[in-house]
PDB file of N, CA and C in Angstrom:
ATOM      1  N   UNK A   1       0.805  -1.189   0.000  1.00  0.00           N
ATOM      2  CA  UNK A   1       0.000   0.000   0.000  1.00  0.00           C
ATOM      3  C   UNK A   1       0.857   1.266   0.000  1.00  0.00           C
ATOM      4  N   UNK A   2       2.063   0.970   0.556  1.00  0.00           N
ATOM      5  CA  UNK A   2       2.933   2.414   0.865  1.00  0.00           C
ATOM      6  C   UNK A   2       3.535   3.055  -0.888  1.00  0.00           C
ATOM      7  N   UNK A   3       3.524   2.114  -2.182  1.00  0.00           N
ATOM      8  CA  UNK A   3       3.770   2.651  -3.329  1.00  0.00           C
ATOM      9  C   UNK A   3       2.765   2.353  -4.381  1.00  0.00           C
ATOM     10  N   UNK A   4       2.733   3.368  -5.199  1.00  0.00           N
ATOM     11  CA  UNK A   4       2.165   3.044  -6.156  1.00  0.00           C
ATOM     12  C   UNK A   4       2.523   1.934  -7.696  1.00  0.00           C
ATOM     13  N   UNK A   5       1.561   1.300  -7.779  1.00  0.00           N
ATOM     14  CA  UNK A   5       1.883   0.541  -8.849  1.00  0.00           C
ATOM     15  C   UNK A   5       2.075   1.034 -10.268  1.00  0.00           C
ATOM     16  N   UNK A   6       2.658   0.741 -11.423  1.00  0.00           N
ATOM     17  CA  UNK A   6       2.373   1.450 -13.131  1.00  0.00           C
ATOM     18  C   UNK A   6       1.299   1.280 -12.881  1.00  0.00           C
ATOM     19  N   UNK A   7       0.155   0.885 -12.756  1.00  0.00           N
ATOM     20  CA  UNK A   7      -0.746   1.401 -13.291  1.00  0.00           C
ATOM     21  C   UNK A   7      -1.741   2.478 -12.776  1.00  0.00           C
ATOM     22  N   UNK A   8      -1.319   2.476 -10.932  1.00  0.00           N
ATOM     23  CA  UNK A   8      -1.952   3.880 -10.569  1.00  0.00           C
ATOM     24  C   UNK A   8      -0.614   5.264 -11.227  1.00  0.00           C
ATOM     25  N   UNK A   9      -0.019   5.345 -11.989  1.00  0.00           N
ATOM     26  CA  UNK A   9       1.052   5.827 -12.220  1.00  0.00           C
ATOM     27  C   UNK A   9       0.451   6.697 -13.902  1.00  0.00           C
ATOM     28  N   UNK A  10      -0.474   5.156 -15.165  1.00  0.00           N
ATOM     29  CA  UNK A  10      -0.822   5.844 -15.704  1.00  0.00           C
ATOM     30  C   UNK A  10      -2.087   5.924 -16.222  1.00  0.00           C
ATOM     31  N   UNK A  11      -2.956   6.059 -14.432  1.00  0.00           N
ATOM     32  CA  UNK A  11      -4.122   6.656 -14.804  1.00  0.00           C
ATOM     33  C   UNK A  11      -4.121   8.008 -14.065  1.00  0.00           C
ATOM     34  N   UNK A  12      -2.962   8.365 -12.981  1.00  0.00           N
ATOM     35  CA  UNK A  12      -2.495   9.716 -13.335  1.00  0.00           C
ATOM     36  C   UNK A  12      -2.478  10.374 -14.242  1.00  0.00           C
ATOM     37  N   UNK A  13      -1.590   9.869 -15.044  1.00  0.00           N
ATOM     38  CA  UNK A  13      -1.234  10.215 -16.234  1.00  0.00           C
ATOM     39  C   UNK A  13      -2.012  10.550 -17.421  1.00  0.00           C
ATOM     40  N   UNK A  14      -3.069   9.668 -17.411  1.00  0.00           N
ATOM     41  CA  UNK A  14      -4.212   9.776 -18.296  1.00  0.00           C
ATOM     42  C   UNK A  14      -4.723  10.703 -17.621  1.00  0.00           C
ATOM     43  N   UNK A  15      -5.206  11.671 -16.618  1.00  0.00           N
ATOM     44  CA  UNK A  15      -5.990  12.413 -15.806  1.00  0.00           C
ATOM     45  C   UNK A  15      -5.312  13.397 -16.593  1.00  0.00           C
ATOM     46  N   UNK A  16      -3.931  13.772 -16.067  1.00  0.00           N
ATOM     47  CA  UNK A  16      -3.277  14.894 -16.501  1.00  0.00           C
ATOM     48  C   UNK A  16      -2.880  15.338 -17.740  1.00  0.00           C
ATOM     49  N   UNK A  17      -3.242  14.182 -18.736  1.00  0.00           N
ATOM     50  CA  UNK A  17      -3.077  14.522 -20.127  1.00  0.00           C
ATOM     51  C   UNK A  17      -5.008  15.236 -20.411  1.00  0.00           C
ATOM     52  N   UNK A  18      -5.981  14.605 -19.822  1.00  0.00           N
ATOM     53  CA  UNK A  18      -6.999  14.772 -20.167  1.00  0.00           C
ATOM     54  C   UNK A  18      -7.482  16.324 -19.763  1.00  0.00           C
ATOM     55  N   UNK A  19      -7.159  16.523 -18.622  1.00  0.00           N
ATOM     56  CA  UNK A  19      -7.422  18.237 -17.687  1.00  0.00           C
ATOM     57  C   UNK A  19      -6.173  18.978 -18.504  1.00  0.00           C
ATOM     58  N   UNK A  20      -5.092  19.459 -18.886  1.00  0.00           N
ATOM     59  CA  UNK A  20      -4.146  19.880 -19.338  1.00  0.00           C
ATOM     60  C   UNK A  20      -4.122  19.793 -20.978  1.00  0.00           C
ATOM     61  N   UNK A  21      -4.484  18.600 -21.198  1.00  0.00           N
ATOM     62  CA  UNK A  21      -3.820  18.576 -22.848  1.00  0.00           C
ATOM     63  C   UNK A  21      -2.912  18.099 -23.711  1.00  0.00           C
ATOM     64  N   UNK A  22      -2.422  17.864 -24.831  1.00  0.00           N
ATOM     65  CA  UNK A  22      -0.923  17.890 -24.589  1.00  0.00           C
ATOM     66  C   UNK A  22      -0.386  19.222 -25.321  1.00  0.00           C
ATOM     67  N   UNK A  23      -1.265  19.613 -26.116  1.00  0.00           N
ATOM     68  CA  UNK A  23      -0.582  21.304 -26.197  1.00  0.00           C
ATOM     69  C   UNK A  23       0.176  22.292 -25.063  1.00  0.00           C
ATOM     70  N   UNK A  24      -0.938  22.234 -24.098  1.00  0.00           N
ATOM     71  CA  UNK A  24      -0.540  22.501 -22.877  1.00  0.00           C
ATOM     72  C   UNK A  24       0.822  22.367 -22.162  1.00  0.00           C
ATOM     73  N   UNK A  25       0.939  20.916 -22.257  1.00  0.00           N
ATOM     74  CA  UNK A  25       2.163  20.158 -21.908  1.00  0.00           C
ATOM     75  C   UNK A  25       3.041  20.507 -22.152  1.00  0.00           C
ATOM     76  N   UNK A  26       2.697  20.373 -23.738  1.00  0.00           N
ATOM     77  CA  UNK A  26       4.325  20.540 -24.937  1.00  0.00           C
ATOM     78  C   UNK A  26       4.723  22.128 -24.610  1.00  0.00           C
ATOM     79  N   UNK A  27       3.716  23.221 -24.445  1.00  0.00           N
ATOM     80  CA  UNK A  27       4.050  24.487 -23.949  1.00  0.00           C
ATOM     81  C   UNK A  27       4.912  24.744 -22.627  1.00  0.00           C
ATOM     82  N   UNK A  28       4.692  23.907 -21.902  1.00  0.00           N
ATOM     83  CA  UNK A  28       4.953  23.698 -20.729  1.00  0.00           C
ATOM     84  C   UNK A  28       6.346  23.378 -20.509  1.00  0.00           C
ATOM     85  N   UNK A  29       6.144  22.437 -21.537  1.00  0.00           N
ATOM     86  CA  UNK A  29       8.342  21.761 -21.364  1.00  0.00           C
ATOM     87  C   UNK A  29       8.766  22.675 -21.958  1.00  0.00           C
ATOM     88  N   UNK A  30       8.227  23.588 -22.827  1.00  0.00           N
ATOM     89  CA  UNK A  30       8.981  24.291 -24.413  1.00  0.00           C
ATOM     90  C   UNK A  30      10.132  25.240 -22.961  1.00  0.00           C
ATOM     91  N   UNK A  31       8.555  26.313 -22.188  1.00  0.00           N
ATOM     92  CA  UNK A  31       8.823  27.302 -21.711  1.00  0.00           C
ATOM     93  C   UNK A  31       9.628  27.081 -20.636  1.00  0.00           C
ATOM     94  N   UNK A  32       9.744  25.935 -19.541  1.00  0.00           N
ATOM     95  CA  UNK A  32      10.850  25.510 -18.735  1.00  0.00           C
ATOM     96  C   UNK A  32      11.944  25.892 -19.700  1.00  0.00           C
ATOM     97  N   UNK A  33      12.164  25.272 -20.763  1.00  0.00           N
ATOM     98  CA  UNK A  33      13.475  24.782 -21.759  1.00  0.00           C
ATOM     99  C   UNK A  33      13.813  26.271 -21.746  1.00  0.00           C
ATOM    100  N   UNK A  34      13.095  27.271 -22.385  1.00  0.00           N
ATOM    101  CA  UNK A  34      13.892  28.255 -22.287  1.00  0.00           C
ATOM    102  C   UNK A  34      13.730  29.119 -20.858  1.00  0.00           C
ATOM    103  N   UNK A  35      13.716  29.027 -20.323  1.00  0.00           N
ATOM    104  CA  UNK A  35      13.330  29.537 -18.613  1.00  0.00           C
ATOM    105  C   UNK A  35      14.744  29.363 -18.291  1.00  0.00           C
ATOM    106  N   UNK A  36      15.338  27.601 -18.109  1.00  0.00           N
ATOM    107  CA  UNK A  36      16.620  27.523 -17.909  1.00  0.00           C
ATOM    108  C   UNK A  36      17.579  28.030 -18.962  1.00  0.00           C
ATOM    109  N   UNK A  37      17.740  28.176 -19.821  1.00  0.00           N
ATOM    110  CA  UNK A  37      18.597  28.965 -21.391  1.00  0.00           C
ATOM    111  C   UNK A  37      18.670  30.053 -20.590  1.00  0.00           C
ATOM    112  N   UNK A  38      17.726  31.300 -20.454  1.00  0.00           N
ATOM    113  CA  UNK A  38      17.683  32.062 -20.012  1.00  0.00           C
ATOM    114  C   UNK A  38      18.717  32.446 -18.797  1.00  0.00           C
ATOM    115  N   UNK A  39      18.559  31.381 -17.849  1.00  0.00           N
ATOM    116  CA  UNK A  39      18.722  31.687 -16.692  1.00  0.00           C
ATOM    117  C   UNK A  39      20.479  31.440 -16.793  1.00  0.00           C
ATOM    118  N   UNK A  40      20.523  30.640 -17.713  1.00  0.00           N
ATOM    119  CA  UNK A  40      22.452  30.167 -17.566  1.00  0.00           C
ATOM    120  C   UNK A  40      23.058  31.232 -18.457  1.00  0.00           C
ATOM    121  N   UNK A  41      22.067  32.263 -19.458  1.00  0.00           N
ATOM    122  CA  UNK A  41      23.366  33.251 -19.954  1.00  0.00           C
ATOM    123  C   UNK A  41      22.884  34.237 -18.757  1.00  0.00           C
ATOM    124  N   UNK A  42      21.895  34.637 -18.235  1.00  0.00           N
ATOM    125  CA  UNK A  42      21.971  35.640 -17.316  1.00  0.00           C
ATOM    126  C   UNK A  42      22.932  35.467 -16.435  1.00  0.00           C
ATOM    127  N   UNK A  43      23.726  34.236 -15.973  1.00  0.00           N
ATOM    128  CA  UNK A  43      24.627  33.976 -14.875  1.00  0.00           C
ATOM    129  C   UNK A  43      25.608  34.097 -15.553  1.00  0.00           C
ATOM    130  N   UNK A  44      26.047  34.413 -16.991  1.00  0.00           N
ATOM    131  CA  UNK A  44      27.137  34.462 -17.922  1.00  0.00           C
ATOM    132  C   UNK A  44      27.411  36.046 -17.346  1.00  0.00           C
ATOM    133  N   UNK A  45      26.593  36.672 -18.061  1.00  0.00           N
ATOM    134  CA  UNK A  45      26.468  38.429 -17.284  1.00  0.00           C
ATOM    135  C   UNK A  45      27.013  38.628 -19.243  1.00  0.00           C
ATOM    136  N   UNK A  46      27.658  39.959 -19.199  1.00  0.00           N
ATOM    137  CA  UNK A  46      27.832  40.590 -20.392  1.00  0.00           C
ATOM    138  C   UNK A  46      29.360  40.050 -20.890  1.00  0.00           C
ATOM    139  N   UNK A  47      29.124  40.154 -22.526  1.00  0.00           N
ATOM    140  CA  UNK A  47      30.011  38.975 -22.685  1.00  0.00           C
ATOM    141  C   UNK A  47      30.455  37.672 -22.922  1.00  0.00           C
ATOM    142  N   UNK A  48      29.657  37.042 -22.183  1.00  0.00           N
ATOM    143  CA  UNK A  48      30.032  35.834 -22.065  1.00  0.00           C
ATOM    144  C   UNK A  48      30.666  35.558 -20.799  1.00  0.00           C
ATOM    145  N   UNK A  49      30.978  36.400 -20.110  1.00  0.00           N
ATOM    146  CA  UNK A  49      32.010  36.271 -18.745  1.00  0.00           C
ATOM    147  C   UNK A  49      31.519  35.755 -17.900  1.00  0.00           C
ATOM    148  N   UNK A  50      31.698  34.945 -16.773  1.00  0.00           N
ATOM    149  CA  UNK A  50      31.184  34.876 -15.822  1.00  0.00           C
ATOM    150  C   UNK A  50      31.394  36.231 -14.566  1.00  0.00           C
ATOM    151  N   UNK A  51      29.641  36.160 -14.016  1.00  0.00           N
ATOM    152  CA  UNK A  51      29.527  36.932 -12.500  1.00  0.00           C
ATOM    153  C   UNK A  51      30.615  37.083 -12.191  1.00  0.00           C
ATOM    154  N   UNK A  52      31.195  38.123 -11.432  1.00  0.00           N
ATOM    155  CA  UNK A  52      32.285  37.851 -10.212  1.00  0.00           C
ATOM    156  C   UNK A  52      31.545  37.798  -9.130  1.00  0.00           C
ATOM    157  N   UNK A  53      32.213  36.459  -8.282  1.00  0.00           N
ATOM    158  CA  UNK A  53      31.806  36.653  -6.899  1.00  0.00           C
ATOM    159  C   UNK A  53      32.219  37.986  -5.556  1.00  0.00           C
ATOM    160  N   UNK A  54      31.079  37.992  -4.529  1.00  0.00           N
ATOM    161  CA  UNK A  54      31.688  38.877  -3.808  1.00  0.00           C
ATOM    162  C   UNK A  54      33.038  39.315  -3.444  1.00  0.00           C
ATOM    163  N   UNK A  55      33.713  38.030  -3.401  1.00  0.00           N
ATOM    164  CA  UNK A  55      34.697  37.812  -2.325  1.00  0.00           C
ATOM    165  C   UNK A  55      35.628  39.081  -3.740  1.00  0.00           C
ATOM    166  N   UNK A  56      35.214  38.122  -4.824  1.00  0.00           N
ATOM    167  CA  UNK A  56      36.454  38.808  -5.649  1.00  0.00           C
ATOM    168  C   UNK A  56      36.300  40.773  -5.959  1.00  0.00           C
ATOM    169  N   UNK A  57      35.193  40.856  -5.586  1.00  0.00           N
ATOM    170  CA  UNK A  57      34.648  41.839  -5.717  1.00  0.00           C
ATOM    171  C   UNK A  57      35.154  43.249  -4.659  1.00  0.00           C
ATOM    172  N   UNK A  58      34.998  42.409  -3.472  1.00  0.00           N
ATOM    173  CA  UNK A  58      35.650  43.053  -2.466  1.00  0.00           C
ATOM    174  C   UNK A  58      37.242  43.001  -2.264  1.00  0.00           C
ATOM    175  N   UNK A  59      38.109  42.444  -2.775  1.00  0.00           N
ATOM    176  CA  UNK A  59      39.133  42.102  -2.769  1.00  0.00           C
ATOM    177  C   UNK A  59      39.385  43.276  -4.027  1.00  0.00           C
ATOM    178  N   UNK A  60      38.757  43.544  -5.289  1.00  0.00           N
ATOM    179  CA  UNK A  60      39.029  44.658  -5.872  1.00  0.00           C
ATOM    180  C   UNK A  60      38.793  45.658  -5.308  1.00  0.00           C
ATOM    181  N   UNK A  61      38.256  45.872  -4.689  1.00  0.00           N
ATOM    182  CA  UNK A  61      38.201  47.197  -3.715  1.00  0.00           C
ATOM    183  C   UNK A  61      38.859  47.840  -2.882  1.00  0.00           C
ATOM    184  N   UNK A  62      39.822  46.734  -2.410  1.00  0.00           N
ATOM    185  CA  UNK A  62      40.616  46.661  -1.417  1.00  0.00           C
ATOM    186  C   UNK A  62      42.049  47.173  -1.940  1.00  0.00           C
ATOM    187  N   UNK A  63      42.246  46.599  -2.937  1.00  0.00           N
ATOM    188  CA  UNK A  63      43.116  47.027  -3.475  1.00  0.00           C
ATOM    189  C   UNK A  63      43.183  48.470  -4.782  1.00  0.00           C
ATOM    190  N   UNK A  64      41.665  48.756  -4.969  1.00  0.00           N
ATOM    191  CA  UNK A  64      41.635  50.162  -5.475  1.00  0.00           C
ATOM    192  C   UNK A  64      41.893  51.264  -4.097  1.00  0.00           C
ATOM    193  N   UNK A  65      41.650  50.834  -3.212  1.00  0.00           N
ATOM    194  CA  UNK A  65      41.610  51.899  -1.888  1.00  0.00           C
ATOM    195  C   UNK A  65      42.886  51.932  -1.369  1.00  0.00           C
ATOM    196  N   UNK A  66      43.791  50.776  -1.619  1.00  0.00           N
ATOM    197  CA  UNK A  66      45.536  51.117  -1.342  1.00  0.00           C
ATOM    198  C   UNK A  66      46.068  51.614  -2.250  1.00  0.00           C
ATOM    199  N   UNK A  67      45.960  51.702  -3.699  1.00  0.00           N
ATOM    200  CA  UNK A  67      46.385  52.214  -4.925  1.00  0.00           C
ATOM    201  C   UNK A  67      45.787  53.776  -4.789  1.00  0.00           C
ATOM    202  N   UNK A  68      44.297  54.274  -4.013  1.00  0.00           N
ATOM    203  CA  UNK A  68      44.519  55.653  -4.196  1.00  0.00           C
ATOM    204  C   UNK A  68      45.157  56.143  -3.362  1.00  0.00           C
ATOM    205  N   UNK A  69      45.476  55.587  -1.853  1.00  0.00           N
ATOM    206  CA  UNK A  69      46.324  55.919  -0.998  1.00  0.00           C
ATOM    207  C   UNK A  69      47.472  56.424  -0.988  1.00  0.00           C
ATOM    208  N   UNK A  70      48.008  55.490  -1.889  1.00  0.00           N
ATOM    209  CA  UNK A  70      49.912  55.411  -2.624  1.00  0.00           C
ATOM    210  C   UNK A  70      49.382  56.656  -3.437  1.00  0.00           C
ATOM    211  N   UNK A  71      48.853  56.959  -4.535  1.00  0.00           N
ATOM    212  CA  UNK A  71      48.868  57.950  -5.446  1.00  0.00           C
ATOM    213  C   UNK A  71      48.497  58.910  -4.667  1.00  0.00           C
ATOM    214  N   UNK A  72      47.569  59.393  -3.479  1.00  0.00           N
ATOM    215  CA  UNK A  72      47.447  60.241  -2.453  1.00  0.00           C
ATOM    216  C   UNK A  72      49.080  61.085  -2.264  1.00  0.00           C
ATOM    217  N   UNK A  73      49.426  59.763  -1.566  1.00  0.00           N
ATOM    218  CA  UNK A  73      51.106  60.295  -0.616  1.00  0.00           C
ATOM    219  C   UNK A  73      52.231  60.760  -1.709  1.00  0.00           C
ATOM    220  N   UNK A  74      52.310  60.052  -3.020  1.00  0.00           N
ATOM    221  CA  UNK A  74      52.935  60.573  -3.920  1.00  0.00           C
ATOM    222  C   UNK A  74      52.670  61.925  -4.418  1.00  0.00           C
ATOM    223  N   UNK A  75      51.176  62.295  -4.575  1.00  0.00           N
ATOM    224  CA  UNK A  75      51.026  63.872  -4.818  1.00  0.00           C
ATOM    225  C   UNK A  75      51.228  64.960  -3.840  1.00  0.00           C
ATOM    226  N   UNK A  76      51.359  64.015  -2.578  1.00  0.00           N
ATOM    227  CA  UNK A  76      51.968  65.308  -1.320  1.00  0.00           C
ATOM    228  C   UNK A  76      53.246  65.275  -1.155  1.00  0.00           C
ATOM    229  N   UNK A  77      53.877  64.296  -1.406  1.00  0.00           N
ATOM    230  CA  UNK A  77      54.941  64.081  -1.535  1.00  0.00           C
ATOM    231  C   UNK A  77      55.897  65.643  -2.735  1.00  0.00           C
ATOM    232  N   UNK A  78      55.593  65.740  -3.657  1.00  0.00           N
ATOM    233  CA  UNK A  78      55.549  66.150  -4.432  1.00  0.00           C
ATOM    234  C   UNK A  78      55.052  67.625  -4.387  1.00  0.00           C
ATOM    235  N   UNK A  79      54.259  68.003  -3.801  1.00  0.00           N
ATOM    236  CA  UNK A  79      54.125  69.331  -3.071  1.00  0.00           C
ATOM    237  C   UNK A  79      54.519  70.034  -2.193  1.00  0.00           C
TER     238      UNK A  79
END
């Protein structure tokens, strides 16, 4: 009793082709199909490149904020 047999499996199946369709259906897988397409160049970003993660993100930062520092002390330097 705890599983179902094939054949409660495809009179599911027959239910859900009958309430739905298979137009329906076939719409159904089409628009998943491109849902995921979608979703793997949006994670590409522009380009083709991949996202940068935070970490790397902040780690550029880190090192733009010691690079204006140095160019800081060099222009007082210089004055």
């Amino acid at each position: 009793m705890g599983t179902f047999s094939i054949w409660h499996w495809l009179v599911v199946l027959a239910i859900v082709v009958l309430v739905f369709g298979t137009k329906k259906l076939r719409n159904l897988g089409s628009d998943l199909g491109n849902a995921v397409k979608g979703f793997k160049e949006g994670m590409k970003g522009s380009e083709g490149e991949p996202i940068e993660s935070p970490a790397n993100t902040q780690q550029q930062i880190a090192n733009r904020s010691t690079e204006d520092v140095s160019i800081k002390e060099k222009n007082e330097t210089k004055l």
